[in-house]
Protein backbone atom coordinates (compact mmCIF):
# COMPACT_ATOMS: atom_id res chain seq x y z
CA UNK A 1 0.00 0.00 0.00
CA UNK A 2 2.75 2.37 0.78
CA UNK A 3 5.00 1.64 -1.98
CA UNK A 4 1.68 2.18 -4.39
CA UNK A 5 0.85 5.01 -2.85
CA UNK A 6 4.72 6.71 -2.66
CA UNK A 7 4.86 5.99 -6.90
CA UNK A 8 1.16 7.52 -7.20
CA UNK A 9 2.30 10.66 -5.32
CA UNK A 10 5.64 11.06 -7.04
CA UNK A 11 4.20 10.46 -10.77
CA UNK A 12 1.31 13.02 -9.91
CA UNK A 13 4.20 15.37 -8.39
CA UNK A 14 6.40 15.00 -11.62
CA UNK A 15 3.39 15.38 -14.05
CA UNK A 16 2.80 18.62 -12.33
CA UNK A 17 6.36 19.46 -12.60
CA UNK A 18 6.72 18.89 -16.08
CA UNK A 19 3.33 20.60 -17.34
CA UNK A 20 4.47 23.70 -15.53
CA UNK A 21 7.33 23.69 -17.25
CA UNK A 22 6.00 23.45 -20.73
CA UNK A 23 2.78 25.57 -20.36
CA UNK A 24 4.47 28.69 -18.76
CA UNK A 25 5.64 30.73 -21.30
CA UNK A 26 9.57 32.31 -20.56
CA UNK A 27 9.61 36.31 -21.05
CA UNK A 28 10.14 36.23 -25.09
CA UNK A 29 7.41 34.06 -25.47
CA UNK A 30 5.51 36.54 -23.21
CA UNK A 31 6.31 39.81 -24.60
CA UNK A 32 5.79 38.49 -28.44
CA UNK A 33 2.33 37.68 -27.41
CA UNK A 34 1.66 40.94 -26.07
CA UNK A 35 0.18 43.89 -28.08
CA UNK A 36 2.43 46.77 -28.80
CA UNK A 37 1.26 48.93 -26.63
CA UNK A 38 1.66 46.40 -23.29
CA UNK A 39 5.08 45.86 -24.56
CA UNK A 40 6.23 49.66 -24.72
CA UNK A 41 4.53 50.14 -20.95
CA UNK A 42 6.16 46.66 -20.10
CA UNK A 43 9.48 47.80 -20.71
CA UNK A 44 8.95 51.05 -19.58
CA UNK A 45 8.57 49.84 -16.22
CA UNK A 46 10.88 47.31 -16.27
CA UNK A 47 13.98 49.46 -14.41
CA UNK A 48 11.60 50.68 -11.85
CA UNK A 49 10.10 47.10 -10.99
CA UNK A 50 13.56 45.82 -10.87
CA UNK A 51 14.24 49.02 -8.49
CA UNK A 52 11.62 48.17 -6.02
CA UNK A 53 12.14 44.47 -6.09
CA UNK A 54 15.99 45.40 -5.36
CA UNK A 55 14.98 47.65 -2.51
CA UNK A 56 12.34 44.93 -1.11
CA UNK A 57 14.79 42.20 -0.86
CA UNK A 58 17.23 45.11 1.26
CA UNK A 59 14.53 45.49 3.78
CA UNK A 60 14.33 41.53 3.94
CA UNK A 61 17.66 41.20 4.89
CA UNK A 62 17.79 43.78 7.02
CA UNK A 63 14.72 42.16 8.99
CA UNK A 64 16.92 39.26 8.70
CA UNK A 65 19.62 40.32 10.25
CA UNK A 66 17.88 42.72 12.89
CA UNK A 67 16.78 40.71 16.79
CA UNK A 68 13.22 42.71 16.42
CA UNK A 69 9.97 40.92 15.38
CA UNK A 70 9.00 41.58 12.41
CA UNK A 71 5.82 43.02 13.29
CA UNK A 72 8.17 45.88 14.77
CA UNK A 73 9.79 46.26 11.55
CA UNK A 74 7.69 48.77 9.87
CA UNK A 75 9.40 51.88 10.10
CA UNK A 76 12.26 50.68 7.68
């Protein structure tokens, strides 16, 4: 029963896997779809996304690295 059940979970586990990795498209795939319009804004507001993600993983590791809850960590 266990063995069955341990090769059930893994092949529904690796089917998921694998049909995420072939249905999601990669950016090119993304941005070809895309009208021109989306594109232009897309890229547009590329550098500034990139900016905030940048300054959102700084306040991470400074949470990290601080001995405060992080419920206390708002003011940063």
């Amino acid at each position: 029963k266990w063995v069955k059940m341990f090769f059930v979970s893994g092949g529904l586990l690796g089917t998921g896997v694998v049909l995420l990795k072939y249905t999601t498209p990669n950016e090119e795939q993304m941005l070809a779809k895309m009208s021109p319009a989306m594109r232009e804004e897309y890229l547009n507001t590329k550098d500034a996304r990139l900016a905030a993600n940048q300054e959102l993983l700084r306040q991470i590791e400074v949470s990290a690295k601080s001995a405060r809850p992080a419920w206390q960590m708002a003011e940063i």
